[in-house]
N, C-alpha and C. Protein backbone atom coordinates (compact mmCIF):
# COMPACT_ATOMS: atom_id res chain seq x y z
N UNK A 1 14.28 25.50 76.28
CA UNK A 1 13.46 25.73 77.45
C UNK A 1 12.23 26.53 77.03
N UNK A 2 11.52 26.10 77.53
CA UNK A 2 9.62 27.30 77.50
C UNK A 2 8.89 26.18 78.92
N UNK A 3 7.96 27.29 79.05
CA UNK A 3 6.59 27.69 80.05
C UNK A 3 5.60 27.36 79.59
N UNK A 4 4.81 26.49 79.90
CA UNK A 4 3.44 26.61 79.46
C UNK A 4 2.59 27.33 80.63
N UNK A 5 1.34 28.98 80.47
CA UNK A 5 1.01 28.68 81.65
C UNK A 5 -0.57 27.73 81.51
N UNK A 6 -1.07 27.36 82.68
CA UNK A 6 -2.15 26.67 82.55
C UNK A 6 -3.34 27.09 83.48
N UNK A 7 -4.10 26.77 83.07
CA UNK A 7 -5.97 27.43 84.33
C UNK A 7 -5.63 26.09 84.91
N UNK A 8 -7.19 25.92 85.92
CA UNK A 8 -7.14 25.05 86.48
C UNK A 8 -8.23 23.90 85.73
N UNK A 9 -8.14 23.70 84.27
CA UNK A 9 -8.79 22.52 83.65
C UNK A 9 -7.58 22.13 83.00
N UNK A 10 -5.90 22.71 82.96
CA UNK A 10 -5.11 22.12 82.42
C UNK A 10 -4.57 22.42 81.09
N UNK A 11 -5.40 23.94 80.36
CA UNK A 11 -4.99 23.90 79.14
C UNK A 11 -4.84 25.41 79.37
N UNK A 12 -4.42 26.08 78.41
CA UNK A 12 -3.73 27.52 77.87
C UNK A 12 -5.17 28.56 77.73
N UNK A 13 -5.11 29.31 77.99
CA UNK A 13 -6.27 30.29 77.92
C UNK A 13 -6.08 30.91 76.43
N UNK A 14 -5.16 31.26 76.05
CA UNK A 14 -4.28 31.26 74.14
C UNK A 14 -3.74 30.91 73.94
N UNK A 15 -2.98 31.08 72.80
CA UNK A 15 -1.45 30.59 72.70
C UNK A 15 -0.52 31.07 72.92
N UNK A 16 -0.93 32.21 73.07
CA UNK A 16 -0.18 33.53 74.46
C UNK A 16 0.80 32.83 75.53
N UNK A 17 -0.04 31.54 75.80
CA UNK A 17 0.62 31.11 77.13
C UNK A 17 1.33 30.29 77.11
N UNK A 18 1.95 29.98 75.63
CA UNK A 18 3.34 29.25 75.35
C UNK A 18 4.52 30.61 75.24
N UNK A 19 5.06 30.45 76.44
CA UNK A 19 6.37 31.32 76.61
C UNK A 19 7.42 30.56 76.29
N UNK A 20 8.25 30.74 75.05
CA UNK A 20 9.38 30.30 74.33
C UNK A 20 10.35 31.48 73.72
N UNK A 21 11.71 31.23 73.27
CA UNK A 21 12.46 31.66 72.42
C UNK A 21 11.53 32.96 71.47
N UNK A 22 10.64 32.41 71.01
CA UNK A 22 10.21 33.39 70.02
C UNK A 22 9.29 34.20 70.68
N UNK A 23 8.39 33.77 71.40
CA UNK A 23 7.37 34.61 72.85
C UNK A 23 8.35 34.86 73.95
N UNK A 24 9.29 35.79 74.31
CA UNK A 24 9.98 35.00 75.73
C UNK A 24 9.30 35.47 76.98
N UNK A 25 8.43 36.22 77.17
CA UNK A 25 8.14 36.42 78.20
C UNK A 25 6.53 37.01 77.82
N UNK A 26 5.61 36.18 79.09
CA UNK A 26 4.28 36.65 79.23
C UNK A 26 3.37 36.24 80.95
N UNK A 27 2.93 37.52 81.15
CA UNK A 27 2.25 37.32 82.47
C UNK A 27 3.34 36.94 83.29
N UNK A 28 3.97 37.64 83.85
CA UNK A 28 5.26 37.07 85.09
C UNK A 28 6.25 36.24 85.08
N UNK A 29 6.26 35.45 83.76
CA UNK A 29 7.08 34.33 83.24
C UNK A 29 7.86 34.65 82.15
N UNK A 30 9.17 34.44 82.10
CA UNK A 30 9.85 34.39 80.94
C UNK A 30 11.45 33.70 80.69
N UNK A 31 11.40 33.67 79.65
CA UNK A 31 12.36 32.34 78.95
C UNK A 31 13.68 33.13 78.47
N UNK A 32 15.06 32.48 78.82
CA UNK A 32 16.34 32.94 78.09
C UNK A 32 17.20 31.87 78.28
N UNK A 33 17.66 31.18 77.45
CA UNK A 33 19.07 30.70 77.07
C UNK A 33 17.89 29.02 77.59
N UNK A 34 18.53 28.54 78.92
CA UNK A 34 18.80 27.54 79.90
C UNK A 34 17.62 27.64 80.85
N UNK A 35 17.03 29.10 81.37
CA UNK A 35 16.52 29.78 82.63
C UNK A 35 14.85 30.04 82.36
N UNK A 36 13.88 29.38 82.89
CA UNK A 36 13.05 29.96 82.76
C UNK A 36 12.46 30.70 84.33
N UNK A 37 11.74 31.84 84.55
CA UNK A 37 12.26 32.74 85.52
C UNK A 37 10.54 33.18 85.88
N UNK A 38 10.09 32.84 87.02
CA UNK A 38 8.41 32.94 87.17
C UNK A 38 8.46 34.31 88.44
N UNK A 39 7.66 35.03 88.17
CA UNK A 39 7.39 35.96 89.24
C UNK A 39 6.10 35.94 89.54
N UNK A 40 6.33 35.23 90.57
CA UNK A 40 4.76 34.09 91.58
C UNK A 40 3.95 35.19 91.21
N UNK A 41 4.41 36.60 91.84
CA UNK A 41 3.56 37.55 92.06
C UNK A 41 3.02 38.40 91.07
N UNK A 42 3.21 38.17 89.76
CA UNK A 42 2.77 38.62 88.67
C UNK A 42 1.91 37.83 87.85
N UNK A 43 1.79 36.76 88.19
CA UNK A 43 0.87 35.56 88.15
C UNK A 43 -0.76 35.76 87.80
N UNK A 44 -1.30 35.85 87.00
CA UNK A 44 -2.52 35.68 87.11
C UNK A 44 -3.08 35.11 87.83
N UNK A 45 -4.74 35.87 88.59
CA UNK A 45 -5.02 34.49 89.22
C UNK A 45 -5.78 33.05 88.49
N UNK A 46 -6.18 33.71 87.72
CA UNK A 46 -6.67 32.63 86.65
C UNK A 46 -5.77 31.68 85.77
N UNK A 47 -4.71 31.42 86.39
CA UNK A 47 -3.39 30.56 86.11
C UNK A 47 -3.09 29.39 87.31
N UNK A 48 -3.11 28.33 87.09
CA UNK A 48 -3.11 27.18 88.22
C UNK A 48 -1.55 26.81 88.18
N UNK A 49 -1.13 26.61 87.07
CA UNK A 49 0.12 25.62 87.03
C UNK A 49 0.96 26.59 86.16
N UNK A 50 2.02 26.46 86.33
CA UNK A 50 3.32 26.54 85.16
C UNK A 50 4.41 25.22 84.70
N UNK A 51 4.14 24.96 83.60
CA UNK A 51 4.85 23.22 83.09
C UNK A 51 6.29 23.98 82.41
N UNK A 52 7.34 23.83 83.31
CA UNK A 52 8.07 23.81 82.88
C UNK A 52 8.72 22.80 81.62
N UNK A 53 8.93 23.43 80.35
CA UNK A 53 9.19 22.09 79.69
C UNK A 53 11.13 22.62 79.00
N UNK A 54 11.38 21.50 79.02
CA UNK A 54 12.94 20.74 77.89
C UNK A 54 12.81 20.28 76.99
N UNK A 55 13.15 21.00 75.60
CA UNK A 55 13.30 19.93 74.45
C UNK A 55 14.08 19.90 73.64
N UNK A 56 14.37 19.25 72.89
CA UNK A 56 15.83 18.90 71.53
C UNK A 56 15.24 19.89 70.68
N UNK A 57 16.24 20.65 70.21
CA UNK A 57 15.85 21.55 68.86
C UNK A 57 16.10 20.69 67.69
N UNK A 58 15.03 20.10 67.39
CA UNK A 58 15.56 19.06 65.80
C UNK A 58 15.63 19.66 64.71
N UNK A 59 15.56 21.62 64.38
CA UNK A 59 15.90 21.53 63.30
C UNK A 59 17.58 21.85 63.34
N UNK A 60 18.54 21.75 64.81
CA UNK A 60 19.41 21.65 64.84
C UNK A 60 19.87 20.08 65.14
N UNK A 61 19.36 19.22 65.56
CA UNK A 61 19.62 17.97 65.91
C UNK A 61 18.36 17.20 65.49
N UNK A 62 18.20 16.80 64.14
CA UNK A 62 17.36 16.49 63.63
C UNK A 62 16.76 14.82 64.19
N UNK A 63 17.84 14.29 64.88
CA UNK A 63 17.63 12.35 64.94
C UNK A 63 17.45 12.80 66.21
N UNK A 64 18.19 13.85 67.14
CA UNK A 64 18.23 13.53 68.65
C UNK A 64 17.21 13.06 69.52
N UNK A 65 17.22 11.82 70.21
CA UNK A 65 16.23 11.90 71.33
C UNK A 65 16.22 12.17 72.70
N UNK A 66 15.65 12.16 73.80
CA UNK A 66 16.06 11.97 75.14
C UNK A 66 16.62 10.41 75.23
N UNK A 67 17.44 10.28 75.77
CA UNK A 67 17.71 8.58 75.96
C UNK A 67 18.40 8.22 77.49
N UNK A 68 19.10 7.05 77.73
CA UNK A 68 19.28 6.48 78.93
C UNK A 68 20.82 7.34 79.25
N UNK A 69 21.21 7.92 78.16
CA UNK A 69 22.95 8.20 77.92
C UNK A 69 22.43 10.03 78.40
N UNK A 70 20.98 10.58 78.05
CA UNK A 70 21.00 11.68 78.69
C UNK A 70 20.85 12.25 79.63
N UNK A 71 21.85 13.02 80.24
CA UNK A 71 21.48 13.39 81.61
C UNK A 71 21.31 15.17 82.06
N UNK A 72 20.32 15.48 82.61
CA UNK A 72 20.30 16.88 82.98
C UNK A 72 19.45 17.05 84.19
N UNK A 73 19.91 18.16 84.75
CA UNK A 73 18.68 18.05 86.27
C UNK A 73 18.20 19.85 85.80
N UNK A 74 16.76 19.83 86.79
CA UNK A 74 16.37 20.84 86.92
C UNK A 74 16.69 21.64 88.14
N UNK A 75 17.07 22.70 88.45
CA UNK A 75 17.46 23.63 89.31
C UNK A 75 16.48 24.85 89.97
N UNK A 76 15.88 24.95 90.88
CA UNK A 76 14.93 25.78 91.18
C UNK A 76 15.81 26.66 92.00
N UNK A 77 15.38 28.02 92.64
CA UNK A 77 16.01 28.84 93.16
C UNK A 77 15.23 29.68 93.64
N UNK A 78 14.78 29.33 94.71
CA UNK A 78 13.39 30.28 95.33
C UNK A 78 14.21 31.68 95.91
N UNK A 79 12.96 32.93 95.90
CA UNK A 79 13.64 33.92 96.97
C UNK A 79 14.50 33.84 98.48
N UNK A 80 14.22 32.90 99.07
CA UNK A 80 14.47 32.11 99.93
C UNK A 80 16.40 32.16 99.98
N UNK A 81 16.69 31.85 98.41
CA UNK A 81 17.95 30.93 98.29
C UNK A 81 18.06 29.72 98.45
N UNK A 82 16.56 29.16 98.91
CA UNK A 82 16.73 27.99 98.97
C UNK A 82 16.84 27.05 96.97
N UNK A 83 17.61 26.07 97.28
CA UNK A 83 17.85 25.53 95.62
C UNK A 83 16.97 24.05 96.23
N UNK A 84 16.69 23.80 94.61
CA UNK A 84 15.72 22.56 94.64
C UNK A 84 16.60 21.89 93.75
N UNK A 85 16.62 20.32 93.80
CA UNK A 85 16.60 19.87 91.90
C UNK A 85 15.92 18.72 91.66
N UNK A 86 16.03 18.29 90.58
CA UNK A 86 15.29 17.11 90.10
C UNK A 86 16.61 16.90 89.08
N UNK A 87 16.85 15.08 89.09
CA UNK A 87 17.44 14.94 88.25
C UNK A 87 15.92 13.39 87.82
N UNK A 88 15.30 14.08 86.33
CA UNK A 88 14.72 12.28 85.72
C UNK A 88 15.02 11.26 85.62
N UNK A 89 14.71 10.13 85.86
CA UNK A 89 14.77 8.71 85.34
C UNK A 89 14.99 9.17 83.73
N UNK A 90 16.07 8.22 83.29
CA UNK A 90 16.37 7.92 81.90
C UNK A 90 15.12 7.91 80.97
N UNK A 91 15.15 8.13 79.78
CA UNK A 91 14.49 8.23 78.67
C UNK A 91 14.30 6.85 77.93
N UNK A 92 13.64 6.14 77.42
CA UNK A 92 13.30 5.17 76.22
C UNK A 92 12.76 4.98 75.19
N UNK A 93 12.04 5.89 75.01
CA UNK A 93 10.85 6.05 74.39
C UNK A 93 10.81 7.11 72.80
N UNK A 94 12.15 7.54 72.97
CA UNK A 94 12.30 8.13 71.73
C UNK A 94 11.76 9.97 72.25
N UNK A 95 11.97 10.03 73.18
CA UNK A 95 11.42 10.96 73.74
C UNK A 95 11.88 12.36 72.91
N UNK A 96 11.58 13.21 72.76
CA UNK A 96 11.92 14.65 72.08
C UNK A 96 11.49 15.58 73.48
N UNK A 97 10.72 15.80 74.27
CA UNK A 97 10.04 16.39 74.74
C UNK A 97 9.63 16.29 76.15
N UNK A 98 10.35 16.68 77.53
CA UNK A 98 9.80 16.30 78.68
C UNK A 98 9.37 17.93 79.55
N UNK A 99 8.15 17.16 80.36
CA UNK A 99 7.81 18.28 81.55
C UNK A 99 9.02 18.34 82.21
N UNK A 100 9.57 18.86 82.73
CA UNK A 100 10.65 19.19 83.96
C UNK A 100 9.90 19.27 85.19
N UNK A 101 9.42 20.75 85.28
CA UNK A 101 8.98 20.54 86.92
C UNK A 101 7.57 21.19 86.40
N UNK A 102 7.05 21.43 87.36
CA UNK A 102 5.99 22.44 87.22
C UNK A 102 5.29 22.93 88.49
N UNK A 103 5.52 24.34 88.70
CA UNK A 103 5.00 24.95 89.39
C UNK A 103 3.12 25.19 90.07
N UNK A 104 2.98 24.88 90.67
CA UNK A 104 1.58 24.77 91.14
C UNK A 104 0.91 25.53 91.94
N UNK A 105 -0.55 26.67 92.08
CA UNK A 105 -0.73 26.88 92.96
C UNK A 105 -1.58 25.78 94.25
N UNK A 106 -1.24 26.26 95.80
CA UNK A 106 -1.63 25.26 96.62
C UNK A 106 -2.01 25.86 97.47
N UNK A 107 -3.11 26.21 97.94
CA UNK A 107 -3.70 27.09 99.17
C UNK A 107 -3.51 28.35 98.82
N UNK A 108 -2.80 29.25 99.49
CA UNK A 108 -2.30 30.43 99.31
C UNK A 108 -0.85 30.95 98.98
N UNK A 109 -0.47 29.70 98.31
CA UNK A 109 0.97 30.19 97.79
C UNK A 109 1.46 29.17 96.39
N UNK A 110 2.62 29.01 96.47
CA UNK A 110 2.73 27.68 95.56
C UNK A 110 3.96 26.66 95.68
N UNK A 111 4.05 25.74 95.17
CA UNK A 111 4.57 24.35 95.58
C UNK A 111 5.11 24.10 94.17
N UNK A 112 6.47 23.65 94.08
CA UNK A 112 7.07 22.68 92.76
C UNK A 112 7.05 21.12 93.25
N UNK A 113 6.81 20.64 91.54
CA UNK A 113 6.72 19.17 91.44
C UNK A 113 7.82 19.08 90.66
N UNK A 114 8.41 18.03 90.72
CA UNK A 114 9.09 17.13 89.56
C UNK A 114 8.40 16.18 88.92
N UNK A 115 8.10 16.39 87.66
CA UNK A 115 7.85 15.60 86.85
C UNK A 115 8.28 14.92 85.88
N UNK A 116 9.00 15.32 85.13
CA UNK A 116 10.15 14.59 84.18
C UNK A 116 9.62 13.35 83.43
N UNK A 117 7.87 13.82 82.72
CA UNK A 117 7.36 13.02 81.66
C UNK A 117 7.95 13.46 80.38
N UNK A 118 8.37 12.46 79.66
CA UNK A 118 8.41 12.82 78.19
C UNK A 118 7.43 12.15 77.17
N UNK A 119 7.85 13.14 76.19
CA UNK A 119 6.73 12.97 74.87
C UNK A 119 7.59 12.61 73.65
N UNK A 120 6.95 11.44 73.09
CA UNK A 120 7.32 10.78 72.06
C UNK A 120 7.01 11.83 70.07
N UNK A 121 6.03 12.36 70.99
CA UNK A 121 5.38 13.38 70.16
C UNK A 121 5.52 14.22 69.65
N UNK A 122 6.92 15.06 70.56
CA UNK A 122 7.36 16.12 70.26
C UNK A 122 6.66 17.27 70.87
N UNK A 123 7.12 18.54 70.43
CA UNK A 123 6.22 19.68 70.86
C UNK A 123 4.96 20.10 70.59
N UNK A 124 4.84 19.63 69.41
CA UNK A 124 3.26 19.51 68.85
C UNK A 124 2.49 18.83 69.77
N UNK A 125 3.06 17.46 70.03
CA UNK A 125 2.21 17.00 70.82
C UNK A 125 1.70 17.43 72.15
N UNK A 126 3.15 17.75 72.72
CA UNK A 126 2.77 18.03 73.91
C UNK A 126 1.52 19.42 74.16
N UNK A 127 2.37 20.75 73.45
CA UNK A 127 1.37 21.82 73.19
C UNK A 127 -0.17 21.72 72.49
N UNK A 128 -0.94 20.22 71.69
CA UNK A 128 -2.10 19.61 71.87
C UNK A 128 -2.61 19.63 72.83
N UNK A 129 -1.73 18.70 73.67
CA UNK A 129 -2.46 18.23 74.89
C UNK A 129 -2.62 19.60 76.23
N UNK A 130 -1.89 20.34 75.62
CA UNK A 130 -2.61 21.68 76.39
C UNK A 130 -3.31 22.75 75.80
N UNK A 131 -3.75 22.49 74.84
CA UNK A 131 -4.60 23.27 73.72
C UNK A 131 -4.02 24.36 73.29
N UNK A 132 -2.79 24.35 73.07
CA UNK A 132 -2.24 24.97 72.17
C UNK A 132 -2.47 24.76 70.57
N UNK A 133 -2.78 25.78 69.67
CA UNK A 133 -3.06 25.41 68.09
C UNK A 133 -1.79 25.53 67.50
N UNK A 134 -1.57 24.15 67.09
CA UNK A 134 -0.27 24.29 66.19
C UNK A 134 -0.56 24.43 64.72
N UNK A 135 0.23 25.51 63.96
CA UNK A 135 0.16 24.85 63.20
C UNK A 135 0.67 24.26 61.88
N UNK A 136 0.57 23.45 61.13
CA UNK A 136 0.77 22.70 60.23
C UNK A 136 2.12 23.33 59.84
């Protein structure tokens, strides 16, 4: 499990804003085990989205992909008590790497999506496409 957070053009203001295992917690957000855990209100305002992401650890499961045989849902848990979930459409694609949900701001508060894209790419890829510098 990790956080990406994002502005509102879609990419990372550093690389600060990959909250993972080794970063676990930054700006109101932070990562343990299964749980990643957002405190709306600690939020920057210069933060639009939070991409929740899922991925295979391949240097423990080196072949694993997402596939049609995998199944997991996402679980939200607002102050409320109210619970959300998302369970994805199956995988094909050789996937390593999917968004789960992602948190959004919307007027004056914020709203979850389910998204449940995956990346063929892996984490590299995905953390590219939000301008994260990987590297080599």
């Amino acid at each position: 499990m990790s956080a990406v957070l994002l502005t509102r053009n879609g990419k990372v203001r550093s690389d600060h804003d990959l909250v993972f295992y080794n970063h676990p917690s930054h700006d109101g957000v932070s990562v343990g085990g299964d749980t990643v855990t957002a405190d709306l209100g600690l939020i920057p305002d210069d933060i639009a989205t939070i991409a929740v992401i899922v991925s295979i650890d391949l240097e423990a499961q080196p072949a694993a992909v997402f596939d049609n045989h995998t199944q997991w849902q996402a679980d939200i848990t607002q102050p409320s008590r109210t619970q959300l979930a998302f369970t994805p459409d199956p995988f094909s694609s050789g996937e390593t790497v999917t968004i789960a949900v992602e948190l959004y701001r919307h007027t004056t508060g914020w709203k979850a999506r389910a998204v449940g894209q995956g990346y063929d790419t892996g984490l590299a890829g995905l953390a590219t496409d939000y301008g994260i510098d990987v590297e080599a």
